[in-house]
N, C-alpha and C. Protein backbone atom coordinates (compact mmCIF):
# COMPACT_ATOMS: atom_id res chain seq x y z
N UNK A 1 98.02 92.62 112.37
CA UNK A 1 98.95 93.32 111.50
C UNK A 1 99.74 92.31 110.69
N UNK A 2 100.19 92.40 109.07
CA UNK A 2 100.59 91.79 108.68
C UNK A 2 101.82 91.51 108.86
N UNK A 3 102.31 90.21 109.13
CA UNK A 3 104.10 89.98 109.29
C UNK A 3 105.14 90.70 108.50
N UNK A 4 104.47 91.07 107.58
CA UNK A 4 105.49 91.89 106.59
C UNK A 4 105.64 93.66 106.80
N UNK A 5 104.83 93.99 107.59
CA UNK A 5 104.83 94.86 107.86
C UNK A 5 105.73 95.50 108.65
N UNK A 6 106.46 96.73 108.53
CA UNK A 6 107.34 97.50 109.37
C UNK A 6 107.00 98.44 109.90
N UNK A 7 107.09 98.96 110.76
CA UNK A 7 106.92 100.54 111.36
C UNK A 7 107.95 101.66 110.64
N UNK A 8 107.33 102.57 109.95
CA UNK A 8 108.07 103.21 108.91
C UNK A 8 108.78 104.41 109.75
N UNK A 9 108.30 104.50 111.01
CA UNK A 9 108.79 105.27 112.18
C UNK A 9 110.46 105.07 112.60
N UNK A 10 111.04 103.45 112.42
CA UNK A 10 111.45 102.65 113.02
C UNK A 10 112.36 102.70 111.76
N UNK A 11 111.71 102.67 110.57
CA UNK A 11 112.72 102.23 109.38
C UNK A 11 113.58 103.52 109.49
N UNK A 12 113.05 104.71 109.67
CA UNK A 12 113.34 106.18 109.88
C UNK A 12 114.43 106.23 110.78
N UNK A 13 114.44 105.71 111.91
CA UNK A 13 115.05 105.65 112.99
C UNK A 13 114.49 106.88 113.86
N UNK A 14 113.15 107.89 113.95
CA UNK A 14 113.04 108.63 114.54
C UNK A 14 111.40 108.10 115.27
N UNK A 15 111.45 108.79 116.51
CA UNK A 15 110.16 108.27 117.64
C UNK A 15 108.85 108.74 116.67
N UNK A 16 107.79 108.58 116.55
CA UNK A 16 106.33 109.35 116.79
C UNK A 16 106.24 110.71 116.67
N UNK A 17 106.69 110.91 117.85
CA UNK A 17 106.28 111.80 118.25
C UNK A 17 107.71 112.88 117.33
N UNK A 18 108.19 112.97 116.34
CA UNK A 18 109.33 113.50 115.78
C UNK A 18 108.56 114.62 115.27
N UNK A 19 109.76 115.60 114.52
CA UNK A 19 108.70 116.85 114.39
C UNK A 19 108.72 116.33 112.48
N UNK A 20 108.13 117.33 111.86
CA UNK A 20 108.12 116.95 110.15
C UNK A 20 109.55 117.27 110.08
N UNK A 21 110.11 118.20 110.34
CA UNK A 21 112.06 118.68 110.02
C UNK A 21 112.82 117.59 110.66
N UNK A 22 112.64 117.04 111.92
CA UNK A 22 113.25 115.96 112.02
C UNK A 22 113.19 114.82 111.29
N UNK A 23 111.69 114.58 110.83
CA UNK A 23 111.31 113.33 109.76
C UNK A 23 112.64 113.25 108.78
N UNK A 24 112.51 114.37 108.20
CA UNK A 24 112.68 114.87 107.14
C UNK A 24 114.42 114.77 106.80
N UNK A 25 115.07 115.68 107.78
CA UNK A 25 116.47 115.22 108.20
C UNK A 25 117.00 113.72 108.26
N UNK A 26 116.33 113.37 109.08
CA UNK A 26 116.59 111.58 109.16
C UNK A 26 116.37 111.19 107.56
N UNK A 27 115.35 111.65 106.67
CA UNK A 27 115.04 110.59 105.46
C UNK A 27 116.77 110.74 104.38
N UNK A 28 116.39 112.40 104.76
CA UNK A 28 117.73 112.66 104.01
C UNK A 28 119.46 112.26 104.44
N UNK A 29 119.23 111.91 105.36
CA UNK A 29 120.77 111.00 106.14
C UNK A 29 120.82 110.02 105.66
N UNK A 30 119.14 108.93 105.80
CA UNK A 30 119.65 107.79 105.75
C UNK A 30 119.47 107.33 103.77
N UNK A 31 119.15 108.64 103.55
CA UNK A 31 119.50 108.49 101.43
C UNK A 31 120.77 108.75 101.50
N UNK A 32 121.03 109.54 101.76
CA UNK A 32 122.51 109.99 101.64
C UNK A 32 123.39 108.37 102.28
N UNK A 33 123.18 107.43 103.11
CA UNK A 33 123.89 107.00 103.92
C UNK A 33 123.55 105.64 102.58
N UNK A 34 122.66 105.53 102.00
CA UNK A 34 122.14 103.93 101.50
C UNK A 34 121.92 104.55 99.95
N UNK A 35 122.37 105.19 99.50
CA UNK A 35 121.85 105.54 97.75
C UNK A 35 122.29 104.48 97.24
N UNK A 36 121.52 103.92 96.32
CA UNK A 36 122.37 102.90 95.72
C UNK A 36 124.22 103.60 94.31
N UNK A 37 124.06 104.62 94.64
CA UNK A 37 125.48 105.28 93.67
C UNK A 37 126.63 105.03 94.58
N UNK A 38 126.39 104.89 96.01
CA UNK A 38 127.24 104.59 96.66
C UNK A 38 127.86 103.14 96.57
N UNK A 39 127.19 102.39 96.31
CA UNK A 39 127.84 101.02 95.90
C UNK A 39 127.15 100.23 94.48
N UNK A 40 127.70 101.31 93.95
CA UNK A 40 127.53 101.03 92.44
C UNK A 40 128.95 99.72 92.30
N UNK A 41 128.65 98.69 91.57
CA UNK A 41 129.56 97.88 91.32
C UNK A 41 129.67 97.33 92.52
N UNK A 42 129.56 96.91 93.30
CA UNK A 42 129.76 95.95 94.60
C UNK A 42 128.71 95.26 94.99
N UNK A 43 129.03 94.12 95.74
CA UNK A 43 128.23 93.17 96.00
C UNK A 43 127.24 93.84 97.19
N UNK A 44 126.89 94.85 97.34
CA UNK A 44 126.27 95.37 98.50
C UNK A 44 125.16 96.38 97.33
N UNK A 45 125.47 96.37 95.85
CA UNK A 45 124.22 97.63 94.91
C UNK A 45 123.07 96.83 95.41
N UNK A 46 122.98 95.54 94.77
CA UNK A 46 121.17 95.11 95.42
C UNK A 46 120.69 95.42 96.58
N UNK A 47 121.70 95.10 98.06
CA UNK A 47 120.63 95.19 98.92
C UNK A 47 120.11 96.99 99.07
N UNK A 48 121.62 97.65 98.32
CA UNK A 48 121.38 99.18 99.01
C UNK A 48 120.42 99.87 97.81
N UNK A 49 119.73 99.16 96.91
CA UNK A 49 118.76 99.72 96.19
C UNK A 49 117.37 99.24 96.98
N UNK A 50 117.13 97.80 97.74
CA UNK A 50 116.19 97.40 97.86
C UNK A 50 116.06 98.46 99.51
N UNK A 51 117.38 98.66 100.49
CA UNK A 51 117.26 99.55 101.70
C UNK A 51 116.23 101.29 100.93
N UNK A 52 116.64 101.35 99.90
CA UNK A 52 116.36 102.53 99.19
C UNK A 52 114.96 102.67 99.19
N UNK A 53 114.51 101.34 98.40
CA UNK A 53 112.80 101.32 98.18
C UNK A 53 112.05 101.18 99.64
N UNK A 54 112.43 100.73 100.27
CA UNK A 54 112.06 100.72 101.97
C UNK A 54 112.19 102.28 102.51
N UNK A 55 113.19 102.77 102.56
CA UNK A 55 113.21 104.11 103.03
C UNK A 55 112.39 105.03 102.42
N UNK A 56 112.29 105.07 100.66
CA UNK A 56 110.97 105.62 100.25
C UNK A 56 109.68 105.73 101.05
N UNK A 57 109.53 104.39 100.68
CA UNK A 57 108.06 103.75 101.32
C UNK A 57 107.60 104.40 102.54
N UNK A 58 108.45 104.11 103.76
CA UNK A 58 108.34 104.91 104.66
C UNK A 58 108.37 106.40 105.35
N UNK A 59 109.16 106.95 104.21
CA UNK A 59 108.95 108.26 103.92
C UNK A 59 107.42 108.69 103.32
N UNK A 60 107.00 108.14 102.84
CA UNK A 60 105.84 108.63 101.79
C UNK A 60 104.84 108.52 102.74
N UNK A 61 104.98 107.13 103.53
CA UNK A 61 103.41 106.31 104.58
C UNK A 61 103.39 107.78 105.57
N UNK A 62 104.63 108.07 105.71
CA UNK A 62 104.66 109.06 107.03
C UNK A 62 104.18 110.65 106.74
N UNK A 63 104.25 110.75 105.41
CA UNK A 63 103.93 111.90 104.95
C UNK A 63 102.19 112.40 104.58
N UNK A 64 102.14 110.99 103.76
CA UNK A 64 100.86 110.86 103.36
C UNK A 64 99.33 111.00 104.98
N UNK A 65 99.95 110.19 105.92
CA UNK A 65 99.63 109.93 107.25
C UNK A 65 99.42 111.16 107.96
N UNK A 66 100.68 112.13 107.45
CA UNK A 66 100.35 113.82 108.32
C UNK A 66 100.32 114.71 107.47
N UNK A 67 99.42 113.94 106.39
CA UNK A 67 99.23 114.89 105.35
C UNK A 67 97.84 116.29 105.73
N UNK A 68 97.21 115.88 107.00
CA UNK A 68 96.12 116.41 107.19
C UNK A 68 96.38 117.67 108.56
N UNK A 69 97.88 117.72 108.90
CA UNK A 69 98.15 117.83 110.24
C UNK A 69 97.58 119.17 110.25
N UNK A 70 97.36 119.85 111.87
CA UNK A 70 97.00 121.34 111.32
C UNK A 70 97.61 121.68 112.25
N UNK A 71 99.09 122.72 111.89
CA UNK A 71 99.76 123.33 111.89
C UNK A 71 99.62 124.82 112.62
N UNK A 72 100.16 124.94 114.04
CA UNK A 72 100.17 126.14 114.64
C UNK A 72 101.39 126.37 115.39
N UNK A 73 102.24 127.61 115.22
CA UNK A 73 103.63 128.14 116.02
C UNK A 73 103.32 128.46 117.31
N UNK A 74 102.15 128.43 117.85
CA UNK A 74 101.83 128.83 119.11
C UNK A 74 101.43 127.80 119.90
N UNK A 75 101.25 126.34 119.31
CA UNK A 75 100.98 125.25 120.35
C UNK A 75 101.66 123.87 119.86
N UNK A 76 101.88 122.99 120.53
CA UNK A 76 102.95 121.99 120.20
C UNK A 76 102.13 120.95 119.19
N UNK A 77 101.93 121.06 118.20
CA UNK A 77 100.85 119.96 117.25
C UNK A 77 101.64 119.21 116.66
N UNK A 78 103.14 118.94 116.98
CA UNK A 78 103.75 118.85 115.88
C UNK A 78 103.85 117.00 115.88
N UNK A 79 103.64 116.30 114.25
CA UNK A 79 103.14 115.36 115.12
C UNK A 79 101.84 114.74 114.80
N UNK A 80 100.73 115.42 115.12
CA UNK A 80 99.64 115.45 115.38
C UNK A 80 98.55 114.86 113.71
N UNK A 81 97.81 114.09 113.89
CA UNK A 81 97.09 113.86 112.49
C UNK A 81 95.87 114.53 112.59
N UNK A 82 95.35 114.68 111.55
CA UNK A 82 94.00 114.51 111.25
C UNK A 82 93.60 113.27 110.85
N UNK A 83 93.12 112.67 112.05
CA UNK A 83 92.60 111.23 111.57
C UNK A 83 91.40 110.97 110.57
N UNK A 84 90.42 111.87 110.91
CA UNK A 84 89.46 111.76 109.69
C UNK A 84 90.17 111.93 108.41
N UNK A 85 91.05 112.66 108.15
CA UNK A 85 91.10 112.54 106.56
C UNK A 85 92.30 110.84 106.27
N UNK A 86 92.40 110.95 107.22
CA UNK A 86 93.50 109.51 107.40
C UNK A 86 92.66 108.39 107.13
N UNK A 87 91.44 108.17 107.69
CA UNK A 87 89.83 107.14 107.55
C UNK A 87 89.70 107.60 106.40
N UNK A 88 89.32 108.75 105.66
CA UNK A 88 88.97 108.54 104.48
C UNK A 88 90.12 107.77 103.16
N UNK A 89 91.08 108.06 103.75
CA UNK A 89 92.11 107.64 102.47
C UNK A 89 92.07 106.11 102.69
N UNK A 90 91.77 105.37 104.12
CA UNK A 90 92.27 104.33 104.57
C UNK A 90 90.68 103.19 103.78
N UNK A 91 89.29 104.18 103.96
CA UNK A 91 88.14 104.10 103.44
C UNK A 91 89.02 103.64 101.89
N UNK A 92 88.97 104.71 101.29
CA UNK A 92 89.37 104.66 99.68
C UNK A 92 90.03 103.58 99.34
N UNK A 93 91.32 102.96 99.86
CA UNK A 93 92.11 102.57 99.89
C UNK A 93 91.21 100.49 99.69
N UNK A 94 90.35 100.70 101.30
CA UNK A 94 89.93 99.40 100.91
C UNK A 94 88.99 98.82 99.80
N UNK A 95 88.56 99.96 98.81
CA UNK A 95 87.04 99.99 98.29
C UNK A 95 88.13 99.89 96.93
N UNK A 96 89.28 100.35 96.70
CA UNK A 96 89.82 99.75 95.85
C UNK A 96 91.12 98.24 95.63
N UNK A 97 90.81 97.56 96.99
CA UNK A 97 91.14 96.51 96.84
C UNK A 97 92.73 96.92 97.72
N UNK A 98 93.52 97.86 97.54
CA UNK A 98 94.40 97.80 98.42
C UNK A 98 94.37 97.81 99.79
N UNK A 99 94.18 96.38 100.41
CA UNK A 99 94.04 96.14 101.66
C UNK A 99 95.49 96.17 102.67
N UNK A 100 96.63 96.00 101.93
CA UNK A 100 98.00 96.02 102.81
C UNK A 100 98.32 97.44 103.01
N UNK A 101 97.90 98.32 102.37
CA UNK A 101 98.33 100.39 102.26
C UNK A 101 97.29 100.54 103.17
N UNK A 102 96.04 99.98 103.15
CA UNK A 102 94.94 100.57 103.83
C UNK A 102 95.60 100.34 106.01
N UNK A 103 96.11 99.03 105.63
CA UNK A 103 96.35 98.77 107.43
C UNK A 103 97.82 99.19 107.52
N UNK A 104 98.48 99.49 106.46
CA UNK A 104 99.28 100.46 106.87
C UNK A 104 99.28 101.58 107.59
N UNK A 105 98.26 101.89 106.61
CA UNK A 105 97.76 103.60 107.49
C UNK A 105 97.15 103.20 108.54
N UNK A 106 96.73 102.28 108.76
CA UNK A 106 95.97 102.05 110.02
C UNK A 106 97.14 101.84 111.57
N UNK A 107 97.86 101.27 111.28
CA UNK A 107 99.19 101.34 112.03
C UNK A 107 99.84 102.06 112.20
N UNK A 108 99.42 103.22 111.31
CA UNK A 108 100.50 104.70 111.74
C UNK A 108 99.66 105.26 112.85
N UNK A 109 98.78 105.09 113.52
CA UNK A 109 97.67 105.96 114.28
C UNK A 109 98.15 104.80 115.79
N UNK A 110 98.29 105.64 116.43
CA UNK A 110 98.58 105.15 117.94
C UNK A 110 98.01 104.70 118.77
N UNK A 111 98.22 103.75 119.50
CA UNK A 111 96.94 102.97 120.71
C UNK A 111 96.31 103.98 121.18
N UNK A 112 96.95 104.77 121.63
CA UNK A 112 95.76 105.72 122.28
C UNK A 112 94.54 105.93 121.54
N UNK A 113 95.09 106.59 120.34
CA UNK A 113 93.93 107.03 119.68
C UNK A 113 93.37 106.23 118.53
N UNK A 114 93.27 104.89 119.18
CA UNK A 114 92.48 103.67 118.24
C UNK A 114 90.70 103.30 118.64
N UNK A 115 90.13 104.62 118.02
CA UNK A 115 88.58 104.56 118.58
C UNK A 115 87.90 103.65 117.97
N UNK A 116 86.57 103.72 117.81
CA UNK A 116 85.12 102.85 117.34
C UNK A 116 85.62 103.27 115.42
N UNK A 117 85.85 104.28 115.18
CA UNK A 117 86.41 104.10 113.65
C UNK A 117 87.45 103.15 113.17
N UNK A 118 88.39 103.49 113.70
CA UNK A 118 89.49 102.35 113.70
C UNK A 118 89.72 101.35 113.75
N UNK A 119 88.81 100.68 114.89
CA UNK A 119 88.06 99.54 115.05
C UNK A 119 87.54 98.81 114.15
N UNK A 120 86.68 99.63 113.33
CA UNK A 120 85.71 99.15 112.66
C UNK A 120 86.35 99.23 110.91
N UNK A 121 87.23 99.90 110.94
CA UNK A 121 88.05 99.74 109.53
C UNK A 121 89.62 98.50 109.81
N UNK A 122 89.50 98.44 110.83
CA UNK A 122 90.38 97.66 111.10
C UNK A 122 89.85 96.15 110.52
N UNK A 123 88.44 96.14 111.66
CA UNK A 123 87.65 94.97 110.71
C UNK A 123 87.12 94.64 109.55
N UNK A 124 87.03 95.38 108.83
CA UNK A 124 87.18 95.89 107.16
C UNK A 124 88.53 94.87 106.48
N UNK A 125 89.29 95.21 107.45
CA UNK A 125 90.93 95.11 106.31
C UNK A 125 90.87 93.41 107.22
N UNK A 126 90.30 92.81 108.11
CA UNK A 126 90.56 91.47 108.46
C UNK A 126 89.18 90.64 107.68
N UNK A 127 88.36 91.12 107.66
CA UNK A 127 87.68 90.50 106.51
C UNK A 127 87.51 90.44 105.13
N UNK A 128 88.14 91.33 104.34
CA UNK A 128 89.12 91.07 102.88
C UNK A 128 90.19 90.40 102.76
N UNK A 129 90.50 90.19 104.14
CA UNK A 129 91.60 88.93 104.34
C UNK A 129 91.07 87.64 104.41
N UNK A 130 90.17 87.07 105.07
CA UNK A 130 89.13 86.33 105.40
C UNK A 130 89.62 86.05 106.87
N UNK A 131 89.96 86.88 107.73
CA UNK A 131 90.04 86.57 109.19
C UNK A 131 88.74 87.39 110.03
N UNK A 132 87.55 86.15 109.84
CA UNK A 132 86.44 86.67 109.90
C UNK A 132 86.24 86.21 111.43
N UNK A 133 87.02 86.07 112.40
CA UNK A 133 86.77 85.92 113.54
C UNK A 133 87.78 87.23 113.60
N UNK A 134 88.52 87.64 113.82
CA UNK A 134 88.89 88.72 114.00
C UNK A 134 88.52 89.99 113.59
N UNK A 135 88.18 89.84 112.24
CA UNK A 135 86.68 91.23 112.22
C UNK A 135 85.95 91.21 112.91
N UNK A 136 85.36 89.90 113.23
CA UNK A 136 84.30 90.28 114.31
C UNK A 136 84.47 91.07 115.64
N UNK A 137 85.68 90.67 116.19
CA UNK A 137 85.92 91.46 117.63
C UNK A 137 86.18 92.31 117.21
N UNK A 138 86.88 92.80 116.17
CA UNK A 138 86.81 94.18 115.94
C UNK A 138 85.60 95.09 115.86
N UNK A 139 84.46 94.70 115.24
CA UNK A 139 83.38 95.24 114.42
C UNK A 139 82.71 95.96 116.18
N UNK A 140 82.48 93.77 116.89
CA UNK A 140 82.19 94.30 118.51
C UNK A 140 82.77 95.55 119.26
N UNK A 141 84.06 95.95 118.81
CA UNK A 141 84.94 96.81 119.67
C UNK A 141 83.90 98.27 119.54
N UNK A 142 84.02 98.38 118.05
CA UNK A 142 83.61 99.64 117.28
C UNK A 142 81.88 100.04 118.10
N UNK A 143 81.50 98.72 118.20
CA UNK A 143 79.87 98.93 118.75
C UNK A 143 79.98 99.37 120.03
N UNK A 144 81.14 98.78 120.83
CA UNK A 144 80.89 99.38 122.45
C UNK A 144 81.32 100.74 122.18
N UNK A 145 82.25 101.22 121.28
CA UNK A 145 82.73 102.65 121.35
C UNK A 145 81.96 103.51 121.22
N UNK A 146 80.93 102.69 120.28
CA UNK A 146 79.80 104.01 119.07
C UNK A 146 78.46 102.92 119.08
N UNK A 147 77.59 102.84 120.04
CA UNK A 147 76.74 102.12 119.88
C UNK A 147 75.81 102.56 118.96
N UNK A 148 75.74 104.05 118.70
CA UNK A 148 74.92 104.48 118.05
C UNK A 148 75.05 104.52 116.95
N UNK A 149 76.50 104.00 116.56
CA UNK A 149 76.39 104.19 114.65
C UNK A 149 76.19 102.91 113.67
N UNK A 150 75.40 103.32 112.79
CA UNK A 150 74.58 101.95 112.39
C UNK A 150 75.28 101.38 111.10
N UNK A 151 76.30 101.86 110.84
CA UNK A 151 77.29 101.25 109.77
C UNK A 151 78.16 100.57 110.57
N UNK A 152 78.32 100.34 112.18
CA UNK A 152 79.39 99.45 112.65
C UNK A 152 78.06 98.40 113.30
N UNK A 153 76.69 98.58 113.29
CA UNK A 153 76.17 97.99 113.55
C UNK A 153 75.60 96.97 112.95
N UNK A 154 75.95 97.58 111.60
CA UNK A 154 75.19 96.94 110.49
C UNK A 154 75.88 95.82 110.13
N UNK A 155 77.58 95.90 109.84
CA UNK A 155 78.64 95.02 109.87
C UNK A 155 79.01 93.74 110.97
N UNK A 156 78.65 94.38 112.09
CA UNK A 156 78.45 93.00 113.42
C UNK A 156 77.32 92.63 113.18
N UNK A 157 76.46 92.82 113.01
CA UNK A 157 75.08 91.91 112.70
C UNK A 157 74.91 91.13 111.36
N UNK A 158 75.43 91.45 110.51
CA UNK A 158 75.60 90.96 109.08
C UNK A 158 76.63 89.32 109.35
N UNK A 159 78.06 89.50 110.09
CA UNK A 159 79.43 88.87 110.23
C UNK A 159 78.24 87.69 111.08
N UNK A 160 78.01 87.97 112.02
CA UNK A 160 77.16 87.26 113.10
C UNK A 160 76.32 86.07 112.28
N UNK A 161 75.50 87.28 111.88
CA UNK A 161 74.38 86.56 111.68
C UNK A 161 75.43 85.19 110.07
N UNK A 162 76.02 85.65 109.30
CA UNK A 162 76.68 84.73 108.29
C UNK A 162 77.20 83.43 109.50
N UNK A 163 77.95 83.57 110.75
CA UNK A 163 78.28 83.01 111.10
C UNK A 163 77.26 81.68 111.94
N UNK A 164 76.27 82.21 112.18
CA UNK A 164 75.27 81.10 112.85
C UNK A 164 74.58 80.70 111.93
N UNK A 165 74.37 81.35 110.40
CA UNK A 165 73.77 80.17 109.42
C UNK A 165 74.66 78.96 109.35
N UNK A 166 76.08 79.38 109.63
CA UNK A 166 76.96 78.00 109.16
C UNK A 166 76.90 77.35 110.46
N UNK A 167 76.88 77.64 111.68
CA UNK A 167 76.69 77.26 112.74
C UNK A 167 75.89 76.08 112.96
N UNK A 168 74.99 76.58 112.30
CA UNK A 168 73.36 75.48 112.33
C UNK A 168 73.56 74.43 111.26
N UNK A 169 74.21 74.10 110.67
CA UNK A 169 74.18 73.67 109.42
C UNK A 169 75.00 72.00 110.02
N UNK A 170 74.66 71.48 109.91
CA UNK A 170 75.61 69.95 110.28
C UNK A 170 76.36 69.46 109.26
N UNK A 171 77.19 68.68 109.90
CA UNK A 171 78.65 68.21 109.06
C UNK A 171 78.56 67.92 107.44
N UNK A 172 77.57 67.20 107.72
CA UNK A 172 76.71 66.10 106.03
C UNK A 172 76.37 67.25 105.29
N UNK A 173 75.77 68.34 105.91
CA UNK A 173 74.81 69.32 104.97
C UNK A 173 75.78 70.28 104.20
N UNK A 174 76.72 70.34 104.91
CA UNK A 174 77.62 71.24 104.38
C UNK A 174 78.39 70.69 102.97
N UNK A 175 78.98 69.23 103.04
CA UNK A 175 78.95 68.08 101.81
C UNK A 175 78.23 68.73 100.80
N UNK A 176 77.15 69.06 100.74
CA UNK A 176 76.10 69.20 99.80
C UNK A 176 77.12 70.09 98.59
N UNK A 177 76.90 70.29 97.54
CA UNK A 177 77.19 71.06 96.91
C UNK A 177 76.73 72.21 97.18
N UNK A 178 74.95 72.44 96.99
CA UNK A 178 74.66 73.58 97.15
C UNK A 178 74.98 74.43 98.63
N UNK A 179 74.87 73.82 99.67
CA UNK A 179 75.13 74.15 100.82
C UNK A 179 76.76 75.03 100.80
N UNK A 180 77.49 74.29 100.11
CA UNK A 180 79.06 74.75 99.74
C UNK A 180 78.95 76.52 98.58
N UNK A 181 78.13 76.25 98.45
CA UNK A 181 77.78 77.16 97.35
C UNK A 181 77.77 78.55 98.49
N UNK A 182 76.15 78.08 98.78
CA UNK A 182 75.72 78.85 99.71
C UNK A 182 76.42 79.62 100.68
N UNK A 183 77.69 78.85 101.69
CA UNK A 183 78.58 79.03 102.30
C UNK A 183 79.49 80.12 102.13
N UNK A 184 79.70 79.94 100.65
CA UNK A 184 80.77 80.96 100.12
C UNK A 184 79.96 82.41 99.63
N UNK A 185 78.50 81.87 99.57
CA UNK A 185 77.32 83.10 99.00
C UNK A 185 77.93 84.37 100.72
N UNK A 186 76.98 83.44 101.62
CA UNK A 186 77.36 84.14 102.99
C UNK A 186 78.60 85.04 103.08
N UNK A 187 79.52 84.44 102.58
CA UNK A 187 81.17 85.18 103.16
C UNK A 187 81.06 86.39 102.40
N UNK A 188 80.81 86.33 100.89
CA UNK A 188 80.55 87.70 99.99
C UNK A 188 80.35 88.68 100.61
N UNK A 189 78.39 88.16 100.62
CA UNK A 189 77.50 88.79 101.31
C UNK A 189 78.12 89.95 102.59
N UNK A 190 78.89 88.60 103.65
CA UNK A 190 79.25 89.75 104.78
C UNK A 190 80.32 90.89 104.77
N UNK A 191 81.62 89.87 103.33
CA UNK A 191 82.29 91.29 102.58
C UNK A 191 81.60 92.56 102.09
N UNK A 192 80.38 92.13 101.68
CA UNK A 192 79.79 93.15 100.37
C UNK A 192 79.15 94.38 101.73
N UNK A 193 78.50 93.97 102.54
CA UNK A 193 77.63 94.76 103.48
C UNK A 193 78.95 95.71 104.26
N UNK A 194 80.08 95.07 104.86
CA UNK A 194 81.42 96.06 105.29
C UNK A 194 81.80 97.12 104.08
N UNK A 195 81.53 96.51 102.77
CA UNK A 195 82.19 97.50 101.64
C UNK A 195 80.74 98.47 101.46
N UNK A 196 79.43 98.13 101.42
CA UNK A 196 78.52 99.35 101.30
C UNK A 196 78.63 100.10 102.83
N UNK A 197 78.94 99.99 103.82
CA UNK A 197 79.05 100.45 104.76
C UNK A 197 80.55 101.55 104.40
N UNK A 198 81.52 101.22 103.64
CA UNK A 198 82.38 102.13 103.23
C UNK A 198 82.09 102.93 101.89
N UNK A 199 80.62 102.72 101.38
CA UNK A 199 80.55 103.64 100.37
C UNK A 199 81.05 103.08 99.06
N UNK A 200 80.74 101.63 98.83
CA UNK A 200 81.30 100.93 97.70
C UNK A 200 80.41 99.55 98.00
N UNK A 201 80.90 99.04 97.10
CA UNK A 201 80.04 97.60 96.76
C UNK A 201 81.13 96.64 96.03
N UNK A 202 81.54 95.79 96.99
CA UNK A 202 82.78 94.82 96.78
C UNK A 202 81.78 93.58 95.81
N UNK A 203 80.64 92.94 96.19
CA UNK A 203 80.88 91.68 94.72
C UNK A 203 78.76 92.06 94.83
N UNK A 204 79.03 91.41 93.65
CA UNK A 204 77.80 91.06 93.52
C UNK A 204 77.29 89.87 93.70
N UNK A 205 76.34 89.39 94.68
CA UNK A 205 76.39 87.87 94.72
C UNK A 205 75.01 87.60 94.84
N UNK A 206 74.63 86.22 94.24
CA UNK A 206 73.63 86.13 93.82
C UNK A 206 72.69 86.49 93.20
């Protein structure tokens, strides 16, 4: 998770598990409590415009996040996501390059329910980063969850296999120009195969 990242739960001041009216209450306290009209002219307008854009933010992540919820007066859902439509936005999200919104949303979804999808978009958003050892255990995670699905299979075998061409390659060879070339061909490559696996095509290489 990125260092810059907050729990918009937290910025809220309300648990998880809060209902949407509680969300909702809290957003409107803590506008009411930080508007920037309230310290119009004082040395406190900047920070209470920048508290402002934060409280947005986290209002919106939280909304957008249970934007899928499904809603019943007869059982306690309240709360509750639809994670598939949460993967698809989080999908969308990386195929257009916003990789910090995408693991946002990925952080609104709870340990518990961090399956072989999650996993495997998780490793998505660490290899557009280039933390290509950490996609990998991710990608691995997604395979023990879902051995059977061949878009998380396709992505660990792709990461892998980029990684033991460079493996094999000795100190001198890598010097080479073309070898350097090549090197950076591989990393594409194992970007490009995670992004057709999301239904997009990140570079063209070679």
């Amino acid at each position: 998770m990125s260092d810059s990242y907050k729990d918009p739960y937290k910025i809220l001041g309300v648990s998880r598990d809060a209902t949407d009216e509680e969300i909702k209450k809290a957003y409107r306290e803590m506008v009411k409590k930080y508007h920037p009209d309230n310290y119009a002219n004082t040395p406190m307008a900047e920070l209470a415009e920048e508290k402002m854009k934060e409280i947005n933010q986290a209002y919106d992540l939280i909304k957008q996040a249970r934007s899928g919820k499904q809603s019943d007066s007869r059982t306690d859902t309240e709360g509750s996501y639809d994670t598939r439509k949460l993967y698809d936005t989080v999908r969308r999200k990386i195929n257009e390059g916003d990789i910090e919104g995408a693991d946002r949303l990925l952080e609104l979804i709870s340990a518990t329910d961090r399956g072989a999808e999650w996993n495997f978009l998780k490793g998505c958003v660490c290899l557009r980063r280039g933390y290509y050892y950490d996609a990998q255990k991710y990608f691995e995670t997604a395979c023990y969850m879902d051995p059977a699905n061949a878009d998380y299979r396709a992505a660990l075998n792709n990461i892998r296999s980029a990684h033991q061409r460079q493996n094999e390659r000795s100190f001198a060879d890598t010097q080479k120009s073309g070898d350097t070339a090549m090197n950076c061909c591989e990393s594409l490559l194992c970007a490009n195969c995670c992004c057709s696996c999301l239904g997009g095509d990140l570079f063209r290489c070679c």
